[in-house]
Protein backbone atom coordinates (compact mmCIF):
# COMPACT_ATOMS: atom_id res chain seq x y z
CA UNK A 1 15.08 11.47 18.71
CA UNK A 2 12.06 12.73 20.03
CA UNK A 3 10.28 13.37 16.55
CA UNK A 4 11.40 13.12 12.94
CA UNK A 5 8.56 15.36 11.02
CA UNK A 6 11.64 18.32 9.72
CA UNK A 7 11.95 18.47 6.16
CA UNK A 8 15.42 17.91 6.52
CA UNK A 9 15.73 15.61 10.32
CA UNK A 10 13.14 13.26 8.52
CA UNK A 11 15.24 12.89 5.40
CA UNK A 12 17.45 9.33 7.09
CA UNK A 13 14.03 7.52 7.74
CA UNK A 14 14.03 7.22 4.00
CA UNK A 15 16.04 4.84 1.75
CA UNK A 16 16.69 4.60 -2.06
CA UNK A 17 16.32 1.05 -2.46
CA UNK A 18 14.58 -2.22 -0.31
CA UNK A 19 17.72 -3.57 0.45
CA UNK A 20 18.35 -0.15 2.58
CA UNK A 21 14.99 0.19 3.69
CA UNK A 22 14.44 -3.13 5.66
CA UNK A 23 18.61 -2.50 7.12
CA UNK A 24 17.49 0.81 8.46
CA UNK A 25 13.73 -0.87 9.77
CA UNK A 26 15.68 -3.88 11.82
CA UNK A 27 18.21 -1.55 12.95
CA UNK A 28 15.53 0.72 14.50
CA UNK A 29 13.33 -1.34 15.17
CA UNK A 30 15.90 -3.26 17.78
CA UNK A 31 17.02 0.48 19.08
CA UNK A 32 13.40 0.99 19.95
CA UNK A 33 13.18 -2.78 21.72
CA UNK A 34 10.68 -3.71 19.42
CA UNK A 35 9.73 -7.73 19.51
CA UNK A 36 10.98 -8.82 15.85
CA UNK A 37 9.29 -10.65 13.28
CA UNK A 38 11.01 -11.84 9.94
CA UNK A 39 8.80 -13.55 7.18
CA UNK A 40 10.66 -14.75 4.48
CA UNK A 41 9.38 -15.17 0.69
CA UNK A 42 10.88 -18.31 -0.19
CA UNK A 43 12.32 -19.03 -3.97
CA UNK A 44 12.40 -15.24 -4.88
CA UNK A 45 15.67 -13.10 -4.92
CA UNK A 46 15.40 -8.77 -4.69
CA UNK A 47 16.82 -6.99 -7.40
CA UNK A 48 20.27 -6.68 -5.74
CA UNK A 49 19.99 -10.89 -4.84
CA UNK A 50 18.96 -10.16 -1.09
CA UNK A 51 16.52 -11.65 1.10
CA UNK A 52 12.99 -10.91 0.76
CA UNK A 53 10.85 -10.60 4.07
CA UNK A 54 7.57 -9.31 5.36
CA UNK A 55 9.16 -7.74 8.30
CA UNK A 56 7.15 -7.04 11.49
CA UNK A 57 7.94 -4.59 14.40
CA UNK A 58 6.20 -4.92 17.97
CA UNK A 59 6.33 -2.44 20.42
CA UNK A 60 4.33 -1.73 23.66
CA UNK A 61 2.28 -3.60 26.05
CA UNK A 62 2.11 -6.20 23.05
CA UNK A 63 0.40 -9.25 24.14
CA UNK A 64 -1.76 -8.22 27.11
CA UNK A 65 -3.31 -4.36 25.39
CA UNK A 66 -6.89 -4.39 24.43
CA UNK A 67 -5.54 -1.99 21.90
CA UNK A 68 -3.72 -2.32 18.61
CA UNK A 69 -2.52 0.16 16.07
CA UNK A 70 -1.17 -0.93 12.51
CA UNK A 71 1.00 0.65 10.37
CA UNK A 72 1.85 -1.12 7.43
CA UNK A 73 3.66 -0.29 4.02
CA UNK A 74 4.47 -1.66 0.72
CA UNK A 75 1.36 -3.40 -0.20
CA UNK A 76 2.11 -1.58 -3.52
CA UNK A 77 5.63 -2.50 -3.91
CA UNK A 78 7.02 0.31 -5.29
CA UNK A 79 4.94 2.79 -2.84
CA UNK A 80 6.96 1.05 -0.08
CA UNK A 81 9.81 3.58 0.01
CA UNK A 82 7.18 6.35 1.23
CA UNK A 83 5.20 3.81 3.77
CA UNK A 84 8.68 2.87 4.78
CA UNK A 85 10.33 5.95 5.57
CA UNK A 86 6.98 6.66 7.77
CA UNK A 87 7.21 3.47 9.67
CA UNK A 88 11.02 4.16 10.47
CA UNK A 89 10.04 7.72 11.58
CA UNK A 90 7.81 6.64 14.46
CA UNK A 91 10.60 4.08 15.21
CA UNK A 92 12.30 7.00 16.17
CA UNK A 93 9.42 9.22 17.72
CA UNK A 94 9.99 8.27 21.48
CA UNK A 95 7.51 10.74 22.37
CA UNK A 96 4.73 9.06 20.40
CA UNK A 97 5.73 5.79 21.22
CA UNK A 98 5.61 6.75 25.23
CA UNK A 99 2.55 7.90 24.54
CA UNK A 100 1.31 4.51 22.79
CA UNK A 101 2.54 2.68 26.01
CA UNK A 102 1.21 5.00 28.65
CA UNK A 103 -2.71 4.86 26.99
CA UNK A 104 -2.08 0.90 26.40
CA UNK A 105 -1.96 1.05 22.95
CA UNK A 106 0.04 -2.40 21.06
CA UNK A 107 1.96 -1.16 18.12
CA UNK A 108 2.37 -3.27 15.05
CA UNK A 109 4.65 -2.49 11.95
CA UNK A 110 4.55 -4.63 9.04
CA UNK A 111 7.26 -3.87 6.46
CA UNK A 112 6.85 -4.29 2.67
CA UNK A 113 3.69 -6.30 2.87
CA UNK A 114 5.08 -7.21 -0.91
CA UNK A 115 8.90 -7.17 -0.78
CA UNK A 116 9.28 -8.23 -4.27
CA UNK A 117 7.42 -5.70 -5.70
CA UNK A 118 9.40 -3.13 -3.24
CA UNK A 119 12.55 -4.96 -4.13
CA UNK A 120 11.92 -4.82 -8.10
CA UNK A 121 10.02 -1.40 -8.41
CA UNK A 122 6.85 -3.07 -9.28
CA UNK A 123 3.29 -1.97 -7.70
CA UNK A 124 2.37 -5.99 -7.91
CA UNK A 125 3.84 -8.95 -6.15
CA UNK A 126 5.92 -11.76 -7.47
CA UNK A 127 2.98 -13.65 -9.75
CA UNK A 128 1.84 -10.19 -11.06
CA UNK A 129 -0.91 -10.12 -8.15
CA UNK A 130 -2.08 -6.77 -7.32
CA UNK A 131 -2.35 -7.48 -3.18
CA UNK A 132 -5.35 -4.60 -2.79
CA UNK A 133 -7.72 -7.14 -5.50
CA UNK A 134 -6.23 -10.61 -3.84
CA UNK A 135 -8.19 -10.12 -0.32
CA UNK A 136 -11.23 -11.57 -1.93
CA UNK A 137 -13.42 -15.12 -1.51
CA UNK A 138 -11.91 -16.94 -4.21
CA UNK A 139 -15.05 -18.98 -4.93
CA UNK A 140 -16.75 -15.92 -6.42
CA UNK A 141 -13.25 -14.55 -8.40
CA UNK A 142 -13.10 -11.19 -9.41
CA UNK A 143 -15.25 -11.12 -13.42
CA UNK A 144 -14.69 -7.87 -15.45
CA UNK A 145 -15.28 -8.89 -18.96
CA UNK A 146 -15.33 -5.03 -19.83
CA UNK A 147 -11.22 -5.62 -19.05
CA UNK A 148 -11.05 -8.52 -21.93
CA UNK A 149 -11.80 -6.05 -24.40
CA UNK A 150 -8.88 -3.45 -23.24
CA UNK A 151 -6.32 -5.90 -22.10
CA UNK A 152 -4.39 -5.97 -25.44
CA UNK A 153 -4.64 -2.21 -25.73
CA UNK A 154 -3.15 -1.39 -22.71
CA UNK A 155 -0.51 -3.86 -23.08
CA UNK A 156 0.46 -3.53 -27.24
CA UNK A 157 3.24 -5.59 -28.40
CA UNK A 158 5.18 -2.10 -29.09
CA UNK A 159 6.49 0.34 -26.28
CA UNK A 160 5.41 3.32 -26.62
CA UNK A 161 2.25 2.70 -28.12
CA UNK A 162 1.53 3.58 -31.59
CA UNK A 163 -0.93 6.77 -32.80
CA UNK A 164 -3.14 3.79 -33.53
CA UNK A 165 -3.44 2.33 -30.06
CA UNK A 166 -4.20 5.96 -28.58
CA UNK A 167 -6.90 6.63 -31.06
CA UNK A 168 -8.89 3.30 -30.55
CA UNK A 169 -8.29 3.90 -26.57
CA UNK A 170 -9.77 7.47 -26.83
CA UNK A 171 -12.35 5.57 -29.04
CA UNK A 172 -13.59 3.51 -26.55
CA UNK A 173 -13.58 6.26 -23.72
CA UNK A 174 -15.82 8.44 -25.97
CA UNK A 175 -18.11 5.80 -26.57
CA UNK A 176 -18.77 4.17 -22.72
CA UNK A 177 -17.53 7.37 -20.68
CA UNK A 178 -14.25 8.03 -19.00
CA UNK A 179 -15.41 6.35 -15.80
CA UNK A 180 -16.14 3.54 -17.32
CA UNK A 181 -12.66 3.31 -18.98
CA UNK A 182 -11.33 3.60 -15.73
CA UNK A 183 -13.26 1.49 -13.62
CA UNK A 184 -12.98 -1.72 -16.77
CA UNK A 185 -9.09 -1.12 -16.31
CA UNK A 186 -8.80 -0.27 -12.43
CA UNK A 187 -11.71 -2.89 -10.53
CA UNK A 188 -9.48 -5.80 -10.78
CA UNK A 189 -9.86 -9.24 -13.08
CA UNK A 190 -8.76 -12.52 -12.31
CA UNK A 191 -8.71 -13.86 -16.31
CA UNK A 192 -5.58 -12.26 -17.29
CA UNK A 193 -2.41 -13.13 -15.05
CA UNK A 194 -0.39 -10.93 -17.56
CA UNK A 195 -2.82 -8.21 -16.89
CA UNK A 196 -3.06 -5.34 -15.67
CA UNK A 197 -5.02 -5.21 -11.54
CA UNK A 198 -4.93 -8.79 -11.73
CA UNK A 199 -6.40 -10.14 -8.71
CA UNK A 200 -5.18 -13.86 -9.14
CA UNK A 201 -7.19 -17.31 -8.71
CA UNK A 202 -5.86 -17.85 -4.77
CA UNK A 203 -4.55 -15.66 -1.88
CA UNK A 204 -1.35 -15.06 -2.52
CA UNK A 205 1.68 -15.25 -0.31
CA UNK A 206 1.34 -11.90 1.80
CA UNK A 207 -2.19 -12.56 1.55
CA UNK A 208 -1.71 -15.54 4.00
CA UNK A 209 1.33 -13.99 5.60
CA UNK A 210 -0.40 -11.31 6.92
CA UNK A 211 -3.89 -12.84 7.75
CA UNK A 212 -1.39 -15.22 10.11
CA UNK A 213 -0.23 -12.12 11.61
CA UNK A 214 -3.66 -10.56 12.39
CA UNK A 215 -4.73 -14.11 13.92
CA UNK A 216 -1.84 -14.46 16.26
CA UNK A 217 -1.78 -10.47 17.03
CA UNK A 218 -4.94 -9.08 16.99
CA UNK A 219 -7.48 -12.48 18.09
CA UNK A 220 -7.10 -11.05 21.88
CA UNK A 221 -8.06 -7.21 20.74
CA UNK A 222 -11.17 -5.23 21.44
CA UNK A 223 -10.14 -2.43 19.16
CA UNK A 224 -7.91 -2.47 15.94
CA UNK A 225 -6.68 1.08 14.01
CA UNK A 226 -5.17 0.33 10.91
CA UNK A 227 -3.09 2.99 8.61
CA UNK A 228 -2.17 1.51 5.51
CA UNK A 229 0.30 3.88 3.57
CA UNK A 230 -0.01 4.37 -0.31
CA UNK A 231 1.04 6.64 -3.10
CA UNK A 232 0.53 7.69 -6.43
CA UNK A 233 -3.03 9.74 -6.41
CA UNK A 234 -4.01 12.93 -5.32
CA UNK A 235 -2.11 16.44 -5.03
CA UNK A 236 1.50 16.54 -4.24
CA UNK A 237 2.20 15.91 -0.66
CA UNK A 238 -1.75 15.30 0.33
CA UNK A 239 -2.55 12.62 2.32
CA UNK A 240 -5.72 11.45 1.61
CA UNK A 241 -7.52 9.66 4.11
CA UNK A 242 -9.21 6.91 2.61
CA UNK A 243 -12.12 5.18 4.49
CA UNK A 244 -10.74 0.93 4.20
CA UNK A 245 -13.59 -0.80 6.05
CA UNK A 246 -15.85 -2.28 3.78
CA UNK A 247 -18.12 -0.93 0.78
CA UNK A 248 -21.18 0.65 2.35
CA UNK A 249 -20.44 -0.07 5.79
CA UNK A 250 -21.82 3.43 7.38
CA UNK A 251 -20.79 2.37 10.78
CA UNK A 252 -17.85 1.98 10.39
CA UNK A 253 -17.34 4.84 8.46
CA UNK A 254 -18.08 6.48 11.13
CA UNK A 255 -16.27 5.25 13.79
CA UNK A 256 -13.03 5.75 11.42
CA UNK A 257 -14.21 9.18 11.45
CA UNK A 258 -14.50 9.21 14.98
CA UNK A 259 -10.59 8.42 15.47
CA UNK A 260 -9.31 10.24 12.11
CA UNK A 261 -11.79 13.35 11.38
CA UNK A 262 -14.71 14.32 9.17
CA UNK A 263 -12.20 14.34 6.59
CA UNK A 264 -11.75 10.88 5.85
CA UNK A 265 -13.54 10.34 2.69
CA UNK A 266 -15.20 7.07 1.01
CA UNK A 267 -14.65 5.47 -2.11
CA UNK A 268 -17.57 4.21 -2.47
CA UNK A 269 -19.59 7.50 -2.25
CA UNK A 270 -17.45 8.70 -4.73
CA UNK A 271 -15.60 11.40 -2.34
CA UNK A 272 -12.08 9.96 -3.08
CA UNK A 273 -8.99 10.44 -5.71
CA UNK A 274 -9.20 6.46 -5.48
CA UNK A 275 -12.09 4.16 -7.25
CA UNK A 276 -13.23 1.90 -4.74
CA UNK A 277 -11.33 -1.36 -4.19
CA UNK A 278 -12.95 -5.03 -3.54
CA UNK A 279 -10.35 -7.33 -2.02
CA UNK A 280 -7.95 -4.57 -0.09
CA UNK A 281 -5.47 -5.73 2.38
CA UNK A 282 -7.07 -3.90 5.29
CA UNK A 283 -9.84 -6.08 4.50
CA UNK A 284 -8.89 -9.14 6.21
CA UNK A 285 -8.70 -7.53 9.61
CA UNK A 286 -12.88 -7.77 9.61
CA UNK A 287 -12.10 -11.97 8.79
CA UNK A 288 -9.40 -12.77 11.08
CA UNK A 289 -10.24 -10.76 13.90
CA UNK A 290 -14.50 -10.40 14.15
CA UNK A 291 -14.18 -10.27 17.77
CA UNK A 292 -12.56 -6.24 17.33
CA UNK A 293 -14.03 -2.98 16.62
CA UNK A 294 -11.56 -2.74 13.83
CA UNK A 295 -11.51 0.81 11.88
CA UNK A 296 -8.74 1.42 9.15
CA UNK A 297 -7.60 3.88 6.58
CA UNK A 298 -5.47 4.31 3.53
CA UNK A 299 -3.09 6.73 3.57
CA UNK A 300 -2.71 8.10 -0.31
CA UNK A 301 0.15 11.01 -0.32
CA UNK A 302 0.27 12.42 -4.28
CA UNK A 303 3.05 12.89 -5.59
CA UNK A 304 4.32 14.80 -8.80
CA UNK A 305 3.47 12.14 -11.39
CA UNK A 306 -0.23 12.72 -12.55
CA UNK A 307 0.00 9.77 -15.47
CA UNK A 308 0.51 6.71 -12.91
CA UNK A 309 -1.79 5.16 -15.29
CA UNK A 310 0.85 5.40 -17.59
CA UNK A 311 3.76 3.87 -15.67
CA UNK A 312 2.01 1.09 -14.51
CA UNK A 313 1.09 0.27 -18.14
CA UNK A 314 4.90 0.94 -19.47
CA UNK A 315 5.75 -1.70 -16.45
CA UNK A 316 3.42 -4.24 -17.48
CA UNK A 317 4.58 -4.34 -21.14
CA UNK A 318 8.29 -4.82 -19.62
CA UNK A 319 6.47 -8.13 -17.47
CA UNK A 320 4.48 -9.12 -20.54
CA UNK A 321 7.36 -8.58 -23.54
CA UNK A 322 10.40 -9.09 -21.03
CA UNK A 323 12.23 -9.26 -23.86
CA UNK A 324 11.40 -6.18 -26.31
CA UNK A 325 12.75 -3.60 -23.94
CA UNK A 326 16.42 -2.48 -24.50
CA UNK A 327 18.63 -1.68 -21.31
CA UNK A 328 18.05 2.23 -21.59
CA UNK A 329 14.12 1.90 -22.08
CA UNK A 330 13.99 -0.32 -19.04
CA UNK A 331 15.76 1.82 -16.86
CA UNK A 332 13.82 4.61 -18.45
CA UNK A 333 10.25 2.77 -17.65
CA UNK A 334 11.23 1.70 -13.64
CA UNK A 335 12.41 5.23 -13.61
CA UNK A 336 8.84 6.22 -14.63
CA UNK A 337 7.21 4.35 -12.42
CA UNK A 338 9.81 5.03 -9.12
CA UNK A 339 8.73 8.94 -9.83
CA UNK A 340 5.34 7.98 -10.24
CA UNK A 341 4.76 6.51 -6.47
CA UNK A 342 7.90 8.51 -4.64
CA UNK A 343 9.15 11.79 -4.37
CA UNK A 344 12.68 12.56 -3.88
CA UNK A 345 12.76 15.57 -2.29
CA UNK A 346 12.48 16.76 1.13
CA UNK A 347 10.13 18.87 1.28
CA UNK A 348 7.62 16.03 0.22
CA UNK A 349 9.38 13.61 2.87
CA UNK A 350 8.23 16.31 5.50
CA UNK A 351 4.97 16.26 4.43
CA UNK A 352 4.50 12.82 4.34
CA UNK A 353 6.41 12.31 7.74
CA UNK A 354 4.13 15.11 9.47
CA UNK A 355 0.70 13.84 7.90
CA UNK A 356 1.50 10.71 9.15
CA UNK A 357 2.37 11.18 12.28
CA UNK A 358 -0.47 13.07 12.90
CA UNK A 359 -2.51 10.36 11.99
CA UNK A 360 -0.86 8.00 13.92
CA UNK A 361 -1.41 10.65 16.78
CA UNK A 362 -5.25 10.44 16.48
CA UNK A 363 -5.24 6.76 16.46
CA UNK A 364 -3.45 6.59 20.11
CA UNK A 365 -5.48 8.62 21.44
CA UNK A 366 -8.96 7.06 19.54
CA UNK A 367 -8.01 3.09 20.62
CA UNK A 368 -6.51 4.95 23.85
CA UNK A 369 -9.75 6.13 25.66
């Protein structure tokens, strides 16, 4: 297969569960004669009791190119079938990958960055831990005392929340702002491990899983791309191209625009459908590997759910009240929040296949000059 970007050709690359997913990966993965990685998280089961793994894909003049491109998906569990299907698609595209290997450009896959949230249809890991507020220095932890006074109302003891509980939330947004709201809920707090963006007290498993991976990968590099594949905001099918260096960092918001276009935007200048994020996974690449010109983005494809907010919330209370939920209102919920991060339909597969491999595209030919 030459390229995978058809609506309908594209439509295999994708999988309706983790368990299928990370079969299909390995399987194409080995057709392509990719070097094979398998991280396991120990003492954790999936949903349908299989093996959980950070798997990793290597393809290319691996250890001796200058070069390396990362694609990575699932640091959002549940946003893993989308990153997934992508990652499986340039599997596939022997056209791309030819060209990788003629410019000298390492390729790197990293599969469900969290597996158990993948596995179990949650956007956060196995201890609650939102992985894009964990990449932090944990002797400064994330404080957000605006998120004490919210955390019970976003998580009520009854599902769905009473008339009372939407009033006193529509209270509080009329008195500090809607931004505000958002930005109290959505920055990230390490005081609530029941919470909502929790950020935890110490790097969590894929934290240190994948800074191992950028040490042992990417310490002989010069240059570093990084596409980091996420859903949930922004218009149906979009793939927003998030700047993921650091907050601020002009330079190298410029250089990412240099391999990606004037059209990837930054968070924090308030371009973005995204608030910006302290402690994202791309993050660690400017830690582990200081001796690279490292530029990275987020990909963020919307889909048809515009109340993700919502979702995530309904999933919480199921982690918080595990037992208040009958078996119809859970299914109901992880329905909820499936729909809210993936988009069944192939039409949105094509988009998400073509944007990305477009994006990939540029990055061969950026780190390939």
């Amino acid at each position: 297969m030459t390229q995978t970007t058809d609506s309908t050709t594209v439509r295999p690359c994708f999988s309706a569960s983790y368990a299928e997913a990370r079969t299909k990966f390995i399987a194409a993965a080995q057709a392509a004669g990719a070097q094979l990685e398998h991280h396991e998280l120990d003492g954790q089961a999936g949903a349908q009791g299989e093996t959980l793994a950070m798997d990793v894909a290597l393809l290319g003049p691996a250890a001796a190119a200058a070069s390396l491109l990362v694609l990575s998906s699932g640091v959002h569990g549940a946003e893993g079938f989308c990153g997934s299907g992508c990652q499986i698609a340039l599997l596939h595209d022997e056209t791309l990958l030819a060209l990788a290997k003629e410019r000298g450009v390492a390729v790197m896959l990293i599969h469900a960055v969290n597996p158990y949230g993948f596995s179990h249809l949650r956007r956060t890991n196995e201890d609650n831990i939102d992985l894009n507020r964990n990449f932090i220095d944990f002797a400064q932890p994330t404080r957000n005392p605006a998120y004490a006074g919210l955390h019970d109302l976003m998580l009520p003891a009854q599902w769905p929340p009473t008339e009372d509980n939407a009033q006193a939330i529509a209270a509080y947004i009329a008195a500090h702002g809607e931004g505000a709201f958002r930005e109290a809920v959505t920055t990230g707090q390490s005081e609530f491990p029941d919470g909502l963006f929790y950020s935890g007290t110490a790097p969590s498993w894929s934290n240190r899983t994948l800074r191992a991976l950028l040490r042992r990968h990417g310490a002989q590099r010069s240059h570093i791309a990084w596409i980091d594949v996420h859903t949930g905001l922004g218009r149906y099918g979009h793939g927003e191209k998030i700047h993921a260096g650091l907050p601020g960092t002009d330079d190298n918001l410029r250089a990412a625009r240099a391999v990606w276009g004037t059209d990837v935007v930054a968070a924090w200048e308030g371009d973005s459908a995204s608030r910006q994020v302290v402690g994202h996974a791309v993050s660690a690449v400017f830690t582990e590997c200081p001796q690279a010109l490292s530029v990275g983005i987020a990909l963020e494809y919307g889909t048809r759910n515009r109340v993700a907010l919502e979702a995530l919330r309904a999933d919480h209370w199921l982690h918080r009240y595990p037992g208040a939920a009958s078996a119809g209102q859970r299914e109901a919920i992880k329905r909820e929040l499936l729909d809210a991060f993936y988009v069944d339909e192939d039409e949105w597969r094509g988009m998400i296949a073509g944007q990305c491999r477009t994006a990939l595209l540029q990055a061969v030919l950026g780190l390939g000059r």
